[in-house]
Protein backbone atom coordinates (compact mmCIF):
# COMPACT_ATOMS: atom_id res chain seq x y z
CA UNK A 1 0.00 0.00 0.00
CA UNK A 2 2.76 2.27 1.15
CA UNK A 3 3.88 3.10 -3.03
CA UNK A 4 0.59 4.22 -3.86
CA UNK A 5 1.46 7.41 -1.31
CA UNK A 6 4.32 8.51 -3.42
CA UNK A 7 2.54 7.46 -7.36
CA UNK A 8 3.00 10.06 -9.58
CA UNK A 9 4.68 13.01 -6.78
CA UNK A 10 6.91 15.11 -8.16
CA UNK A 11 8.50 15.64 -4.70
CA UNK A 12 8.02 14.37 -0.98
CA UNK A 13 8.32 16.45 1.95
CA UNK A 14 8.65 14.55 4.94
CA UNK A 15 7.37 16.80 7.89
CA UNK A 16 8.33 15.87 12.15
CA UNK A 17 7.79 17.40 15.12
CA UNK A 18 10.94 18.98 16.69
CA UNK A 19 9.64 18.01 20.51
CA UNK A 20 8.89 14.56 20.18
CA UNK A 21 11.57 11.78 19.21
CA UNK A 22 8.24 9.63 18.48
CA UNK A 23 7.68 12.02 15.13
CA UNK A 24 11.51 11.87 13.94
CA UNK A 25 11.57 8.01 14.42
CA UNK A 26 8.33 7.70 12.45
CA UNK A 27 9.28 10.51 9.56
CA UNK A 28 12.88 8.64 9.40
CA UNK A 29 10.51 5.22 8.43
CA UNK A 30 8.50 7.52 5.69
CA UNK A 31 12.08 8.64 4.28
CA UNK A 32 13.13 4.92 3.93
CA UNK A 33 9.56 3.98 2.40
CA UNK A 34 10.18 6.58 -0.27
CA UNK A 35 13.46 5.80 -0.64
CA UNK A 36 12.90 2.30 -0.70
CA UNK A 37 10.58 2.90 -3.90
CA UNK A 38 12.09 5.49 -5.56
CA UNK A 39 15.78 6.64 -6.36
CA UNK A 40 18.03 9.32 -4.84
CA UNK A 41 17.16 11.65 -7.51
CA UNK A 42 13.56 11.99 -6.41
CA UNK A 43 13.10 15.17 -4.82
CA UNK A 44 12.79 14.96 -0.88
CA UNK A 45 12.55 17.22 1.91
CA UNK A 46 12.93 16.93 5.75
CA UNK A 47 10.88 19.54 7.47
CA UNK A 48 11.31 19.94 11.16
CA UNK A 49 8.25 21.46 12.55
CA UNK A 50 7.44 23.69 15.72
CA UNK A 51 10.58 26.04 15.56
CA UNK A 52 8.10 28.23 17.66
CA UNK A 53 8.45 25.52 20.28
CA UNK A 54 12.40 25.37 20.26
CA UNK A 55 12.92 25.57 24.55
CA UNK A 56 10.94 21.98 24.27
CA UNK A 57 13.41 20.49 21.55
CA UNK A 58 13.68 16.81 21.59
CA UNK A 59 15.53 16.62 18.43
CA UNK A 60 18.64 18.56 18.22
CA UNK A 61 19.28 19.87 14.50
CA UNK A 62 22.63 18.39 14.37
CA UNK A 63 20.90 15.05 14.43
CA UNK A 64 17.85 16.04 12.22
CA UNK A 65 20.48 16.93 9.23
CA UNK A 66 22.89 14.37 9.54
CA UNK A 67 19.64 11.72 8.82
CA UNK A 68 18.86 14.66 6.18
CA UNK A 69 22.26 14.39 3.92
CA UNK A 70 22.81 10.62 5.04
CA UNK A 71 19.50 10.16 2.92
CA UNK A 72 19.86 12.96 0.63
CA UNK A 73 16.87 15.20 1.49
CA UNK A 74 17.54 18.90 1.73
CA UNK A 75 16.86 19.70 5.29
CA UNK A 76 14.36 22.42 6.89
CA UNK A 77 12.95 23.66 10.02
CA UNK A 78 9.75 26.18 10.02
CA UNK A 79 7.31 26.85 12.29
CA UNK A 80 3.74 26.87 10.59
CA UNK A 81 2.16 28.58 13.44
CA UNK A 82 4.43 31.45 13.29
CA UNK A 83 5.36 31.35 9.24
CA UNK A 84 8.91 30.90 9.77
CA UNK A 85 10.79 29.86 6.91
CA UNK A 86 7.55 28.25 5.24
CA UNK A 87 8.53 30.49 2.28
CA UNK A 88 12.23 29.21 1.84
CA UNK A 89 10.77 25.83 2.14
CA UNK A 90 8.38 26.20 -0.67
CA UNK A 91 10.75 28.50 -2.51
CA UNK A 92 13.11 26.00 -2.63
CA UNK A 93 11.26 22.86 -3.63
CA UNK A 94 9.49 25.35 -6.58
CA UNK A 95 12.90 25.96 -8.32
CA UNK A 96 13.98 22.34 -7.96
CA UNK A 97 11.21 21.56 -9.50
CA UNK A 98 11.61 23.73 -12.18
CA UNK A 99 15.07 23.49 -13.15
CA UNK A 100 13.98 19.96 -13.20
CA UNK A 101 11.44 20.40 -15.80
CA UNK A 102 13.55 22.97 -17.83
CA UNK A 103 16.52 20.04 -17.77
CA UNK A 104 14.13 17.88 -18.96
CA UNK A 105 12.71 20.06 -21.39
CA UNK A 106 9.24 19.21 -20.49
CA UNK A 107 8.81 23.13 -20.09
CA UNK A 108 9.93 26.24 -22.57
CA UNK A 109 12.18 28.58 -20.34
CA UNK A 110 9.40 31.21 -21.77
CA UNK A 111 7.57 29.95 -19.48
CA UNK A 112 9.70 29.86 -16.39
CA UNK A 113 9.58 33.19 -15.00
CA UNK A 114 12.43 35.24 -13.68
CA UNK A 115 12.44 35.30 -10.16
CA UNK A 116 9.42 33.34 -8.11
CA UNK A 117 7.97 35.86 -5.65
CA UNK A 118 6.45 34.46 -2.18
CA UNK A 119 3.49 35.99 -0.02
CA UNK A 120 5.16 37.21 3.09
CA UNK A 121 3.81 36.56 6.45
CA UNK A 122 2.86 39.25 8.40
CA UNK A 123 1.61 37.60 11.16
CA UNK A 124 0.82 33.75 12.05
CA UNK A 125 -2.21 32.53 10.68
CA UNK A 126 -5.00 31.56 13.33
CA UNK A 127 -7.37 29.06 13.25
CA UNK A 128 -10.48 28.33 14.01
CA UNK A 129 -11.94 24.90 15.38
CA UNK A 130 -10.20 22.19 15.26
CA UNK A 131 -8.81 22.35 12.13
């Protein structure tokens, strides 16, 4: 069952909690599932999540990106209830995917545009319910 997660992506982005060693230890089994179906070259990201939280770490960052470049992910850590670096993130993983394409030549550089602009974050988002 686990393949039919990753059919057809174009990237995988592989997202822990940085206060519980329960999320790392379950997002390092996702990273071998993917990489266990699909080659190094597949595009991969390791996000650590809850920056916001970083006096409760349980996952120190030296650990996080020596898993990251051991499996050859590019490495991140954001906070989504703040916004912090959720733009780099996505900024990143855009032109990856696009130099990939252009490589490829499955898109005309026409179409690429010059420089991809992000929405900044003014403030964190807030939710409603429990969702």
């Amino acid at each position: 069952m686990t393949p039919m997660y990753f059919r057809s992506s174009a990237a995988a982005i592989v997202v822990y909690d940085i206060t519980s060693s329960i999320s790392f230890s379950k997002a390092q089994y996702w990273v071998e599932q993917f990489r266990s179906h699909y080659n190094s070259s597949q595009k991969a990201y390791l996000v650590g999540n809850k920056l916001d939280l970083e006096s409760n770490r349980a996952i120190e960052i030296e650990k996080a990106q020596k898993f990251a470049k051991k499996n050859e992910l590019k490495f991140f850590e954001v906070s989504a209830k703040s916004g912090k670096n959720i733009n780099e993130l996505f900024e990143s993983l855009t032109l990856e995917l696009i130099t990939e394409k252009k490589q490829q030549k499955e898109i005309k550089p026409q179409e690429i545009p010059e420089q991809i602009h992000s929405i900044a974050i003014d403030s964190p988002v807030t939710k409603n319910g429990c969702c």
